[in-house]
PDB file of N, CA and C in Angstrom:
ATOM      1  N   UNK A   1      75.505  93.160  75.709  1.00  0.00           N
ATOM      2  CA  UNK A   1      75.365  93.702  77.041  1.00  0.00           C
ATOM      3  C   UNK A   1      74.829  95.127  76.939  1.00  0.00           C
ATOM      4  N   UNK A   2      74.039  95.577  77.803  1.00  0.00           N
ATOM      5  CA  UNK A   2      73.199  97.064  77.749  1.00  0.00           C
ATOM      6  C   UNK A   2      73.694  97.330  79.532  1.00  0.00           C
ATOM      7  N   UNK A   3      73.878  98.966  78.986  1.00  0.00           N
ATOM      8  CA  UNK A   3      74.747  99.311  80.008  1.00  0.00           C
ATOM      9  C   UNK A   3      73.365 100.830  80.454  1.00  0.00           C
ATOM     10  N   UNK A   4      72.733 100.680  81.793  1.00  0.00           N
ATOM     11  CA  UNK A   4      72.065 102.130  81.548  1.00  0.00           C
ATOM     12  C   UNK A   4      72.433 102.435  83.554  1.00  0.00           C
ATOM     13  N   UNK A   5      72.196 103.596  83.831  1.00  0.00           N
ATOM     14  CA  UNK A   5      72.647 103.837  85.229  1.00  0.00           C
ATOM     15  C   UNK A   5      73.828 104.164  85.455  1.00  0.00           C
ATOM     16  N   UNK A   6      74.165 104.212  86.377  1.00  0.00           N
ATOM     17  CA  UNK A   6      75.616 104.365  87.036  1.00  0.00           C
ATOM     18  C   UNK A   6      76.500 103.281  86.830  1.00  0.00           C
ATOM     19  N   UNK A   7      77.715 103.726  86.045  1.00  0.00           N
ATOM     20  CA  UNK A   7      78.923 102.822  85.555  1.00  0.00           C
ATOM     21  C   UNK A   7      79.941 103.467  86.126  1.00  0.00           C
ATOM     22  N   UNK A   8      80.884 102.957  85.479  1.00  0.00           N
ATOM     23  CA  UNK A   8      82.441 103.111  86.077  1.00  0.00           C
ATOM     24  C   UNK A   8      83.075 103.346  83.832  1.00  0.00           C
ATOM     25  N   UNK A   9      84.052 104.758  84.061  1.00  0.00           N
ATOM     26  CA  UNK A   9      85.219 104.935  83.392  1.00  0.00           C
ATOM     27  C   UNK A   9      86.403 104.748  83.456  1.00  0.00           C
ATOM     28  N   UNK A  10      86.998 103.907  83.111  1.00  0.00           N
ATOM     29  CA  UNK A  10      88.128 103.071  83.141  1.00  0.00           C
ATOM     30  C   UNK A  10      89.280 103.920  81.828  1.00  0.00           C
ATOM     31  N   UNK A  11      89.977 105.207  82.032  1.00  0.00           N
ATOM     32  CA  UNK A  11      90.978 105.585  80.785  1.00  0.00           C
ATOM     33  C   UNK A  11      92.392 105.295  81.529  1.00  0.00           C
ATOM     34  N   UNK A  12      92.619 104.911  80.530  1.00  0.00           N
ATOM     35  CA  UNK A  12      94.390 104.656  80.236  1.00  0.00           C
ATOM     36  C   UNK A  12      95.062 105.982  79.364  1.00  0.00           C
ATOM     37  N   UNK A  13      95.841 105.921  79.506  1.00  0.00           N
ATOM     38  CA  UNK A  13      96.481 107.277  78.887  1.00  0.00           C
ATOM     39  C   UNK A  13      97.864 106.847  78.832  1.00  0.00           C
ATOM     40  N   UNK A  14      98.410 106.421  77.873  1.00  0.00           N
ATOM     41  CA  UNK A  14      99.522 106.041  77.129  1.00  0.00           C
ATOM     42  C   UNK A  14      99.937 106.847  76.135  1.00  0.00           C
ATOM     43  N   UNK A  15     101.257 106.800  75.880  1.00  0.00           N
ATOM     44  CA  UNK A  15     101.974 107.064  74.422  1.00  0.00           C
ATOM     45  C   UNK A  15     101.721 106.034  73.207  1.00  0.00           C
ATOM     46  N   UNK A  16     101.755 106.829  72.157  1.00  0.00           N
ATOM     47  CA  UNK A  16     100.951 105.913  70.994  1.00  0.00           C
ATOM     48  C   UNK A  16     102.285 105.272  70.643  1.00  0.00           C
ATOM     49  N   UNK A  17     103.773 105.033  70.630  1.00  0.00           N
ATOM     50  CA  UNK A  17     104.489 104.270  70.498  1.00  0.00           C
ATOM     51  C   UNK A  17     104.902 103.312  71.647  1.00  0.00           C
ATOM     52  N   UNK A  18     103.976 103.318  72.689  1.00  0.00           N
ATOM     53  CA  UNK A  18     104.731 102.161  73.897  1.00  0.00           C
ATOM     54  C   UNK A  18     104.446 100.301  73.443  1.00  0.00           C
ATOM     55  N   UNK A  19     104.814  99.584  73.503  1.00  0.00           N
ATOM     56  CA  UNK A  19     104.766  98.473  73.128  1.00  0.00           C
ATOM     57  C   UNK A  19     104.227  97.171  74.168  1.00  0.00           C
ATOM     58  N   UNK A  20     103.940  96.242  73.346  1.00  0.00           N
ATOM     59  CA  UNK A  20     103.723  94.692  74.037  1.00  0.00           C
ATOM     60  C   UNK A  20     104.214  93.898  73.685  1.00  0.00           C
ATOM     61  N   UNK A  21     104.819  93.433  73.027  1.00  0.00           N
ATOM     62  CA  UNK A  21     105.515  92.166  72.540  1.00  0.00           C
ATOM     63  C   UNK A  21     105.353  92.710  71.250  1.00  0.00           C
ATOM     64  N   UNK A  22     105.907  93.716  70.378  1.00  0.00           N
ATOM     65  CA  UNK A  22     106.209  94.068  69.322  1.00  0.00           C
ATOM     66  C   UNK A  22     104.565  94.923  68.452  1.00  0.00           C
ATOM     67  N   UNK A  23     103.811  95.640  69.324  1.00  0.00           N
ATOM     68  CA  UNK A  23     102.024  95.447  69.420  1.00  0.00           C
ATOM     69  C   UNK A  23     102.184  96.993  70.328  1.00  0.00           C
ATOM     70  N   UNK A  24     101.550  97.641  69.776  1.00  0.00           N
ATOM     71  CA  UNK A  24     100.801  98.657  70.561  1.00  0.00           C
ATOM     72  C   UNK A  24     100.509  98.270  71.618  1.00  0.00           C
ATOM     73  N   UNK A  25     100.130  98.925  72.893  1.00  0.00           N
ATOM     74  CA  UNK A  25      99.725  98.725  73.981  1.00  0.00           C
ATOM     75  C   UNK A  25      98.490  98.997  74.020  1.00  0.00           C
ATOM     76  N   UNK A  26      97.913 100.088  73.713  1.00  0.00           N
ATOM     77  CA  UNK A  26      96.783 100.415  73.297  1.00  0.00           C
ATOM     78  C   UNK A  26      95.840  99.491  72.461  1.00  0.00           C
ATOM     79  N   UNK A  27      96.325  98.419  70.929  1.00  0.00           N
ATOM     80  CA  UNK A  27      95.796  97.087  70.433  1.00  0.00           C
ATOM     81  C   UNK A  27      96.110  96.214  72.176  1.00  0.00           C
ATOM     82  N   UNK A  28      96.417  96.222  72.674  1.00  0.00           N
ATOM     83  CA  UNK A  28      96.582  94.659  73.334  1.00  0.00           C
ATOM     84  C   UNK A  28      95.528  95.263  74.976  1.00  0.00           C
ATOM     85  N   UNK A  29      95.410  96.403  74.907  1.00  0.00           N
ATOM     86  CA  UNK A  29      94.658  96.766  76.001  1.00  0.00           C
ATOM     87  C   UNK A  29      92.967  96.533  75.733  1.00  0.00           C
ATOM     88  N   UNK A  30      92.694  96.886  74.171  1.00  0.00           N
ATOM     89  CA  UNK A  30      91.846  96.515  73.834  1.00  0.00           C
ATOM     90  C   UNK A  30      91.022  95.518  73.151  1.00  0.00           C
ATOM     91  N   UNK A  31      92.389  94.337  73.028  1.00  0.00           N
ATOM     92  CA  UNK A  31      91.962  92.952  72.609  1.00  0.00           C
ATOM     93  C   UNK A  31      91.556  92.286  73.803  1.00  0.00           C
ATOM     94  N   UNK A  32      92.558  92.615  75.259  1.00  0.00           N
ATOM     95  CA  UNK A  32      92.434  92.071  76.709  1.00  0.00           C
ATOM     96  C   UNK A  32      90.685  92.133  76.790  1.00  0.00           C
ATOM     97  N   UNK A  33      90.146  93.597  76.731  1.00  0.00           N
ATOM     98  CA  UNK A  33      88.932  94.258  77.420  1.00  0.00           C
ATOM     99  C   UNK A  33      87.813  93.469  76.427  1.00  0.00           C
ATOM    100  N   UNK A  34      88.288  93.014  75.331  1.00  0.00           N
ATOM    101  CA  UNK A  34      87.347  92.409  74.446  1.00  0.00           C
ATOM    102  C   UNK A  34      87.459  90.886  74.981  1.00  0.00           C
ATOM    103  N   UNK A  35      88.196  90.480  75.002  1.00  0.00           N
ATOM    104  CA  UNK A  35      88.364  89.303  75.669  1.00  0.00           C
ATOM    105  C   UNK A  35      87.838  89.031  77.168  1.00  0.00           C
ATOM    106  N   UNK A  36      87.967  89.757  77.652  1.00  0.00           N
ATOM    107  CA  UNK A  36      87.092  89.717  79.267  1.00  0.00           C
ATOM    108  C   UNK A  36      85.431  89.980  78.975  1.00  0.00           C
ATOM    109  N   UNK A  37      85.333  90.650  77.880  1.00  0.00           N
ATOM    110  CA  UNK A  37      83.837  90.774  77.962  1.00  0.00           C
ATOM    111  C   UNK A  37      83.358  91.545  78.667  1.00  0.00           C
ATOM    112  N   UNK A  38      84.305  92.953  78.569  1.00  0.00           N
ATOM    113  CA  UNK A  38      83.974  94.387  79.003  1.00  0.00           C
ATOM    114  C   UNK A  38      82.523  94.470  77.582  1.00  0.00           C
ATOM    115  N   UNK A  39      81.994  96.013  77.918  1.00  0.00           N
ATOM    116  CA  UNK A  39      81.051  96.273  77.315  1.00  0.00           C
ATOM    117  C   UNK A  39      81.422  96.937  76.212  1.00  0.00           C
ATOM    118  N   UNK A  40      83.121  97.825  75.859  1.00  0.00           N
ATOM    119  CA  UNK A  40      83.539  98.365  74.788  1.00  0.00           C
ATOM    120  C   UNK A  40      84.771  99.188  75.277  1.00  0.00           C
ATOM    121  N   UNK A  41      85.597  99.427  73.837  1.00  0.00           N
ATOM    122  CA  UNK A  41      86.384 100.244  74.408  1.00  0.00           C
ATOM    123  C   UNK A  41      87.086 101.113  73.089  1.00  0.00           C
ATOM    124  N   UNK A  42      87.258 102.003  73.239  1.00  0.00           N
ATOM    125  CA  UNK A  42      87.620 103.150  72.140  1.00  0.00           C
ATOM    126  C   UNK A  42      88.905 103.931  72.763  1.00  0.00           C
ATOM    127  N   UNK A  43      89.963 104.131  71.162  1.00  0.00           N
ATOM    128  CA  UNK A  43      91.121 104.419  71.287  1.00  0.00           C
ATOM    129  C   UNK A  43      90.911 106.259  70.750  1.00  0.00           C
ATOM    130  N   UNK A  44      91.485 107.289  71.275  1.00  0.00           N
ATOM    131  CA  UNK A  44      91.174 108.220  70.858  1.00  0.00           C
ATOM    132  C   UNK A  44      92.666 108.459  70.893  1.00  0.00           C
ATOM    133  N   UNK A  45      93.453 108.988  69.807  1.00  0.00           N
ATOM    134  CA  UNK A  45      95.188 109.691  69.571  1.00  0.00           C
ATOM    135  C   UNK A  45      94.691 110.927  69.926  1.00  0.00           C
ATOM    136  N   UNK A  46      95.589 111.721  70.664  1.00  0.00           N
ATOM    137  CA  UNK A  46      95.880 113.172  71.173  1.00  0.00           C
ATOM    138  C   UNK A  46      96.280 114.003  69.612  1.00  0.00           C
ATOM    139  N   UNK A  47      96.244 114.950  70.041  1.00  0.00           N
ATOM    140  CA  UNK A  47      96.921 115.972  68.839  1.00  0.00           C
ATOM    141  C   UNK A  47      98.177 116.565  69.367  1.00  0.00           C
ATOM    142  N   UNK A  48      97.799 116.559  70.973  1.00  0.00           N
ATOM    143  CA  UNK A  48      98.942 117.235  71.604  1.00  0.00           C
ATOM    144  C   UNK A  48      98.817 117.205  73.046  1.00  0.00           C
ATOM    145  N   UNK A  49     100.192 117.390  73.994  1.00  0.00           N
ATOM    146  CA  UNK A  49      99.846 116.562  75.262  1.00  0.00           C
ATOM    147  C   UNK A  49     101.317 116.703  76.021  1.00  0.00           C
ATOM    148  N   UNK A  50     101.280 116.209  77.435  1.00  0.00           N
ATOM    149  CA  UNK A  50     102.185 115.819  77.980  1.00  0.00           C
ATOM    150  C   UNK A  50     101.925 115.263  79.152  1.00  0.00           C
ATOM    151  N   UNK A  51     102.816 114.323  79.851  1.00  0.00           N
ATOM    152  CA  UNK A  51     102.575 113.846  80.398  1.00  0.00           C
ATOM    153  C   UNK A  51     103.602 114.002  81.860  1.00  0.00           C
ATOM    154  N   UNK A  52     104.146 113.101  82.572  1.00  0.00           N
ATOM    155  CA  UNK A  52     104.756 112.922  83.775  1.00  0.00           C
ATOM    156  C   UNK A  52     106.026 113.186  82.988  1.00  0.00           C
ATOM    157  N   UNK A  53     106.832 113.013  82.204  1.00  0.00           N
ATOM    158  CA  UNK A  53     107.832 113.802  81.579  1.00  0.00           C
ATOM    159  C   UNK A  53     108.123 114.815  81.399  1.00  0.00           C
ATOM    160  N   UNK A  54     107.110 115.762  81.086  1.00  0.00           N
ATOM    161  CA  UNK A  54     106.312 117.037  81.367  1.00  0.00           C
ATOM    162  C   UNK A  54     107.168 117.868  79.473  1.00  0.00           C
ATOM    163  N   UNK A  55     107.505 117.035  78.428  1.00  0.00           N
ATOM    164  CA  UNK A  55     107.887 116.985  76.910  1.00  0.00           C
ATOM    165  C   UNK A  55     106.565 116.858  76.445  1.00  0.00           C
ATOM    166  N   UNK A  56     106.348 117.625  75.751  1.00  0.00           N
ATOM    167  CA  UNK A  56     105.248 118.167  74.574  1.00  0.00           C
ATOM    168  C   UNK A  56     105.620 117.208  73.682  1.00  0.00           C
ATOM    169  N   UNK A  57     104.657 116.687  73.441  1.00  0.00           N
ATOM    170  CA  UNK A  57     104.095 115.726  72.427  1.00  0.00           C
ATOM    171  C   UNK A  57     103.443 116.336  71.203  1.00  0.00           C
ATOM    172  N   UNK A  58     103.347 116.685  69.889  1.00  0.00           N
ATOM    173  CA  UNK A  58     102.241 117.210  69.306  1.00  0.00           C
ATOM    174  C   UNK A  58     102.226 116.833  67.710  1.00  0.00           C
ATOM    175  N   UNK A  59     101.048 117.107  67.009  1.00  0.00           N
ATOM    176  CA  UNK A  59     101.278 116.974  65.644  1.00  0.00           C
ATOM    177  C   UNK A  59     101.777 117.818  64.716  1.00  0.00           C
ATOM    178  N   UNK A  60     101.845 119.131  65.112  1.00  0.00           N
ATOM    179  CA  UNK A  60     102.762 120.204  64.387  1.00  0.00           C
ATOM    180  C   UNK A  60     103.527 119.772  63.681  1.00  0.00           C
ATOM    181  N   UNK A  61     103.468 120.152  62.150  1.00  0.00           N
ATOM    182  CA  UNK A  61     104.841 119.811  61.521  1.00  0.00           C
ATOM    183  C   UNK A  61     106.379 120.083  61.745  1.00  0.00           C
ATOM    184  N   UNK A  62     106.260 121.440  62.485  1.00  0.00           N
ATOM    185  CA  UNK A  62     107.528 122.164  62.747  1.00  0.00           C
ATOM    186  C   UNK A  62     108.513 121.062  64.228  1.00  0.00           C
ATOM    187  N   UNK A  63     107.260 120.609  64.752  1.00  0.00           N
ATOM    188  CA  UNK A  63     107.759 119.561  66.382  1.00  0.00           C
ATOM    189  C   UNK A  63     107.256 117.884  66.189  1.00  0.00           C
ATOM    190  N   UNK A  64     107.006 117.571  64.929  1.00  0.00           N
ATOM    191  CA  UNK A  64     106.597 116.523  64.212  1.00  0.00           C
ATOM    192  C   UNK A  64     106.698 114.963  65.149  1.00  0.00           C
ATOM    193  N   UNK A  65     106.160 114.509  66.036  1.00  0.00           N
ATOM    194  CA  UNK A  65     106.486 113.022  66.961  1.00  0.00           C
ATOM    195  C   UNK A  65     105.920 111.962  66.519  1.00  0.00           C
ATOM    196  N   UNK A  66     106.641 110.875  67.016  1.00  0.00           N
ATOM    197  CA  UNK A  66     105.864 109.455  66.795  1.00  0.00           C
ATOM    198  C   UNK A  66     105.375 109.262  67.606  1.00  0.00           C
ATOM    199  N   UNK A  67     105.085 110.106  68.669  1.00  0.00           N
ATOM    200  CA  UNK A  67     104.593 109.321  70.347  1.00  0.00           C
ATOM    201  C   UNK A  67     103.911 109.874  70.680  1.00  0.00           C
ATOM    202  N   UNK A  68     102.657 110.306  70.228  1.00  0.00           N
ATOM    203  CA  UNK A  68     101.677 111.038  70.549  1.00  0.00           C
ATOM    204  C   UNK A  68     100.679 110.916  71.656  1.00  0.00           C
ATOM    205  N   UNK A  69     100.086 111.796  72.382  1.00  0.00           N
ATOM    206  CA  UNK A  69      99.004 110.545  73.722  1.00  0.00           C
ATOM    207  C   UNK A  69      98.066 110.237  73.308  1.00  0.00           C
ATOM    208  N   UNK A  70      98.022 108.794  73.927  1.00  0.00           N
ATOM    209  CA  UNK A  70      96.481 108.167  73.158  1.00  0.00           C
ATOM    210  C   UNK A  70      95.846 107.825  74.585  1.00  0.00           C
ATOM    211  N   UNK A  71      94.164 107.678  74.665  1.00  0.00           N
ATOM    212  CA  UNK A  71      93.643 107.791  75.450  1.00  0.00           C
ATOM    213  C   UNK A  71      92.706 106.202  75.328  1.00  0.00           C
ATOM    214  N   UNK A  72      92.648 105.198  76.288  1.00  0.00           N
ATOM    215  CA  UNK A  72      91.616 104.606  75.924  1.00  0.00           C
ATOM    216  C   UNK A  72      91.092 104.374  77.097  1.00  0.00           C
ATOM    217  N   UNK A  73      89.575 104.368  76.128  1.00  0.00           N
ATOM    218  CA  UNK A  73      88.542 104.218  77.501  1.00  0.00           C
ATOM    219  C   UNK A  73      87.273 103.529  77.297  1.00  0.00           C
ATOM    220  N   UNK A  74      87.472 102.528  78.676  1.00  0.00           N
ATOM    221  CA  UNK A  74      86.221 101.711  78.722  1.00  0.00           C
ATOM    222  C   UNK A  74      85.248 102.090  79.926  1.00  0.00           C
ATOM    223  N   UNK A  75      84.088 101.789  79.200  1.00  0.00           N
ATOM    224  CA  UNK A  75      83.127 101.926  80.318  1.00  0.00           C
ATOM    225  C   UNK A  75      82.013 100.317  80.672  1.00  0.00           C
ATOM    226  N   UNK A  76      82.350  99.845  81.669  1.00  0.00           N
ATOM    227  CA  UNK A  76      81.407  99.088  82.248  1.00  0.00           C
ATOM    228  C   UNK A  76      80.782  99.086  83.273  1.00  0.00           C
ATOM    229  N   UNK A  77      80.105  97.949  84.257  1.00  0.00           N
ATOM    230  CA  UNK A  77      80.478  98.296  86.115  1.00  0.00           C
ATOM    231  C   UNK A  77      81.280  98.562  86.783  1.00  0.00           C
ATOM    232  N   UNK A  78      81.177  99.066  87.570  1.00  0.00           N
ATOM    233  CA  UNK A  78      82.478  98.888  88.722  1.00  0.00           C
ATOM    234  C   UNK A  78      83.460  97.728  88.901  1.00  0.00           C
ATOM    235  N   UNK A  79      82.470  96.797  89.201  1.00  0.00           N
ATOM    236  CA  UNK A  79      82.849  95.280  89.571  1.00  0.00           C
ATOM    237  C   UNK A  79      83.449  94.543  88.200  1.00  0.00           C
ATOM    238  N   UNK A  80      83.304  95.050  87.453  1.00  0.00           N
ATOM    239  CA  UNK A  80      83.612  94.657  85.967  1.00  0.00           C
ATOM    240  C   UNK A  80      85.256  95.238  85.623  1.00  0.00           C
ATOM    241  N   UNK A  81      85.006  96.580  85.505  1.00  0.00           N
ATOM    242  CA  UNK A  81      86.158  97.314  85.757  1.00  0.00           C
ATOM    243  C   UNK A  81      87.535  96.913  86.312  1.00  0.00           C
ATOM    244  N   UNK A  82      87.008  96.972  88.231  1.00  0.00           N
ATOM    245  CA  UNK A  82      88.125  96.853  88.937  1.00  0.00           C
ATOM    246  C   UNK A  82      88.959  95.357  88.386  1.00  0.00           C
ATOM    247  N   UNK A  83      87.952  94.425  88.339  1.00  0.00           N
ATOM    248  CA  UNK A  83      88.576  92.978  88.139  1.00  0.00           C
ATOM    249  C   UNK A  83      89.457  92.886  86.740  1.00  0.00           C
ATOM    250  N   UNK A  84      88.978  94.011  85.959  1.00  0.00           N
ATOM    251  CA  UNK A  84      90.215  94.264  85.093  1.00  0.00           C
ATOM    252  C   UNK A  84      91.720  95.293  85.087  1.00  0.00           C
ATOM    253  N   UNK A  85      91.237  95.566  85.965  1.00  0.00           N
ATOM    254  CA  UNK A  85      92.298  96.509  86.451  1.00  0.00           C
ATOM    255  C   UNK A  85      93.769  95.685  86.381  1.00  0.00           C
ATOM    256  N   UNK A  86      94.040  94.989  86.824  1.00  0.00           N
ATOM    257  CA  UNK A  86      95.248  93.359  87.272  1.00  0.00           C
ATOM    258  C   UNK A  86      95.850  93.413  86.136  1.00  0.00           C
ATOM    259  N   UNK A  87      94.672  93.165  84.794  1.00  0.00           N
ATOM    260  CA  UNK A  87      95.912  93.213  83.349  1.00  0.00           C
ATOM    261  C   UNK A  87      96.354  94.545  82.873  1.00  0.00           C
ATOM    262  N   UNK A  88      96.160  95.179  83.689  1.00  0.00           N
ATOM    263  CA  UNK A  88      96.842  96.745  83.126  1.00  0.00           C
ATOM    264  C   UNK A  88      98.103  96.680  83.975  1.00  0.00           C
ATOM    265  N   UNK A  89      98.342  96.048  84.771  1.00  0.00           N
ATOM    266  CA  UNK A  89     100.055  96.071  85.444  1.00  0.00           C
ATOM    267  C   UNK A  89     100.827  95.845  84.394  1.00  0.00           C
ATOM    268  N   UNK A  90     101.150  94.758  83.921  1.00  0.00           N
ATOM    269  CA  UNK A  90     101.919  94.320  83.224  1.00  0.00           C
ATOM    270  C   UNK A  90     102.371  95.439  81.549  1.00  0.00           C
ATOM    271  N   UNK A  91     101.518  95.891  80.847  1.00  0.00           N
ATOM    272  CA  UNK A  91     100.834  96.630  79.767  1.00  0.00           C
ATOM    273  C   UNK A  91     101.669  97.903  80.476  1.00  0.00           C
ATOM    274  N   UNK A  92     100.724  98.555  81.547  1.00  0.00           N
ATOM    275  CA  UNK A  92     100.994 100.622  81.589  1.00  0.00           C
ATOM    276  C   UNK A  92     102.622 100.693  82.396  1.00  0.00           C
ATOM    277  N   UNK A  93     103.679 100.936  82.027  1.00  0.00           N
ATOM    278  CA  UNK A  93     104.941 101.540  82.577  1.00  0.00           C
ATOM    279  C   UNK A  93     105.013 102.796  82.649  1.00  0.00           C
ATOM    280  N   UNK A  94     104.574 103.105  81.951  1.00  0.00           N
ATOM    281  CA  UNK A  94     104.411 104.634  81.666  1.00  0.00           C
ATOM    282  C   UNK A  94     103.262 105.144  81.229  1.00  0.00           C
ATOM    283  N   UNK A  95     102.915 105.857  81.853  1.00  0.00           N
ATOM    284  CA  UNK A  95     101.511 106.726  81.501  1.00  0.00           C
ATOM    285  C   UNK A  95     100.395 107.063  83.027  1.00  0.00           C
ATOM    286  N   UNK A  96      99.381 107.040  82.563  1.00  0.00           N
ATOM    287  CA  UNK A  96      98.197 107.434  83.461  1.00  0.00           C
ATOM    288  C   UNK A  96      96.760 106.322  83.476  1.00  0.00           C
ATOM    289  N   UNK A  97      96.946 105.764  85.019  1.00  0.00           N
ATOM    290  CA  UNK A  97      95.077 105.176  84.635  1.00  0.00           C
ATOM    291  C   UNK A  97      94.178 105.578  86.009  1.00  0.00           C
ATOM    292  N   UNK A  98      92.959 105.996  85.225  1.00  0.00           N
ATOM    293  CA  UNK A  98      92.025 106.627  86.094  1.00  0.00           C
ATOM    294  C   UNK A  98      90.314 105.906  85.897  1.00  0.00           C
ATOM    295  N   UNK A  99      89.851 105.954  87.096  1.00  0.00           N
ATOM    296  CA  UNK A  99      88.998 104.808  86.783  1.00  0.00           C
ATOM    297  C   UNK A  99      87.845 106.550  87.982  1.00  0.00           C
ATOM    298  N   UNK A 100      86.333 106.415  87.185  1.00  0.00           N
ATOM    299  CA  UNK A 100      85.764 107.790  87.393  1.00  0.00           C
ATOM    300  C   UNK A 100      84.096 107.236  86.954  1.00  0.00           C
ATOM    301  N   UNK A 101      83.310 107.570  88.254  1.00  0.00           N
ATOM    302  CA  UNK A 101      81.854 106.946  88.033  1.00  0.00           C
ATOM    303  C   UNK A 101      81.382 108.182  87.136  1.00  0.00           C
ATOM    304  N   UNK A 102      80.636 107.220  86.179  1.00  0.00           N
ATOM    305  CA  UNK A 102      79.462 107.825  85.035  1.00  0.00           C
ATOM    306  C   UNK A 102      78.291 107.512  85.170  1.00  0.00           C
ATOM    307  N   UNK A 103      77.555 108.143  84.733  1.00  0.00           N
ATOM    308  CA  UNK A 103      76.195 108.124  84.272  1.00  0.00           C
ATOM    309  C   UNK A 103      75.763 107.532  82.886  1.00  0.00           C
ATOM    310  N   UNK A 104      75.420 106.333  82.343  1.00  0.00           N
ATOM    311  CA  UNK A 104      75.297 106.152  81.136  1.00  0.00           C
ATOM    312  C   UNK A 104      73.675 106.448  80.743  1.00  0.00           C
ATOM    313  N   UNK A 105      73.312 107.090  80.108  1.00  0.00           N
ATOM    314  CA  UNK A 105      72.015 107.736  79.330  1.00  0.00           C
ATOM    315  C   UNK A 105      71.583 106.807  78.442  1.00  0.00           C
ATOM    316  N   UNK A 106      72.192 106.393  77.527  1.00  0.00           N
ATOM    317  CA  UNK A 106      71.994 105.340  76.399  1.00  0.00           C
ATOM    318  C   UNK A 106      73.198 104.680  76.095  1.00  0.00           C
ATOM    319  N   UNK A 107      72.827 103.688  75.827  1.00  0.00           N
ATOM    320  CA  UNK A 107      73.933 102.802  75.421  1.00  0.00           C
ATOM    321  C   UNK A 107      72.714 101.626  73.943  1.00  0.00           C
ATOM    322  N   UNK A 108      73.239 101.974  72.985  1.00  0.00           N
ATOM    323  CA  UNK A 108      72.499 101.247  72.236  1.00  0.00           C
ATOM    324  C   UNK A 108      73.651 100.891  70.668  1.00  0.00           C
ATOM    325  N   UNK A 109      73.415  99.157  70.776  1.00  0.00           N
ATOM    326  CA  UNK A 109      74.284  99.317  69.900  1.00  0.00           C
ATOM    327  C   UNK A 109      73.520  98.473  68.965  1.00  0.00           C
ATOM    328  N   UNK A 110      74.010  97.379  67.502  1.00  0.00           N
ATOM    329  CA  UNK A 110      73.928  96.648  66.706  1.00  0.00           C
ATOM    330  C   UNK A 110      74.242  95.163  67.405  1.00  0.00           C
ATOM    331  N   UNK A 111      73.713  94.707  67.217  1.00  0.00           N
ATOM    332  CA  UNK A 111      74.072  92.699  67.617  1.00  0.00           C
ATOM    333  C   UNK A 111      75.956  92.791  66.946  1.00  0.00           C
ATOM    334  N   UNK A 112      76.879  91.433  67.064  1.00  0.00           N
ATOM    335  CA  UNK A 112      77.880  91.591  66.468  1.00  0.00           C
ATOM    336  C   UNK A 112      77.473  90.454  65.330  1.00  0.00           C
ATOM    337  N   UNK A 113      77.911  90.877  63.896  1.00  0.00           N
ATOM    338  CA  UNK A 113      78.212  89.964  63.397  1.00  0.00           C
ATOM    339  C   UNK A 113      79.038  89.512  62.239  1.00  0.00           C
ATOM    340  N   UNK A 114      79.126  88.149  61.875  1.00  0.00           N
ATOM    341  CA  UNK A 114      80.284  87.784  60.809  1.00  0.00           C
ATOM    342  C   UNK A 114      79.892  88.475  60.001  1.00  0.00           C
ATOM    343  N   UNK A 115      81.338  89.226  59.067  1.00  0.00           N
ATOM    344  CA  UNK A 115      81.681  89.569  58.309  1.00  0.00           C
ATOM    345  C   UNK A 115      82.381  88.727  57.474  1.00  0.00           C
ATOM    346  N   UNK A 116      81.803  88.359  55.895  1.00  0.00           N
ATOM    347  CA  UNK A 116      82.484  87.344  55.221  1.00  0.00           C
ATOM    348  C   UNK A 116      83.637  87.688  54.858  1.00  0.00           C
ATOM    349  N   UNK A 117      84.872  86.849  54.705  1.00  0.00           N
ATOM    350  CA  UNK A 117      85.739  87.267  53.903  1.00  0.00           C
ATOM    351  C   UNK A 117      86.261  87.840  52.691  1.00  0.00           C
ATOM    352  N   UNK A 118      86.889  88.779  52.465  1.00  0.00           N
ATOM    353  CA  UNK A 118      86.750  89.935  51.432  1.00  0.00           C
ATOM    354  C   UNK A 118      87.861  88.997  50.450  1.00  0.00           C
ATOM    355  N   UNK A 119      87.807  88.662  49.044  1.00  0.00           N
ATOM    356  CA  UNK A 119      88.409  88.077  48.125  1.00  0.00           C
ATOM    357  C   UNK A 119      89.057  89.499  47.343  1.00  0.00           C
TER     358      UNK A 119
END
């Protein structure tokens, strides 16, 4: 899929320890978006952060956490987007989702393909 024009940003903003059935939320947000046949989606971990708790999160050794904020974000259409919006109920309890029109400039990627199995 080639994405050029006006899109839609779709971020989630979670804690990097919230769960799904024993699974990151963040893996299962982005197996969902792969599975719908969004156009992509990338996990970025915070260094440091807070959220609606308004507790500092950070990597400092001295304040050392497991729950750091992670950010993920997809970009497709609108119409693409919203209709995924539905499986993020179940998934976000906590956190932030914001959905924000872009401009995509380029979008250019590689075809996908098999990778043989590594012995």
């Amino acid at each position: 899929m080639t994405l050029d024009g006006i899109a839609t940003r779709l971020t989630v903003y979670v804690g990097e320890s919230d769960q799904w059935h024993h699974r990151p939320v963040y893996t299962e947000i982005v197996h969902r978006a792969h599975a719908a046949g969004l156009a992509g989606a990338s996990v970025f971990r915070g260094l440091e952060g807070f959220g609606h708790s308004s507790r500092i999160h950070t990597t400092r050794v001295l304040a050392l956490t497991e729950d750091l904020p992670v950010a993920i974000v997809i970009v497709d259409s609108e119409t693409r987007i919203r209709a995924f919006l539905p499986s993020l109920d179940e998934l976000v309890h906590g956190g932030l989702v914001t959905i924000e029109p872009v401009e995509v400039v380029r979008h250019v990627g590689t075809p996908p393909t098999d990778h043989p199995a590594t012995t």
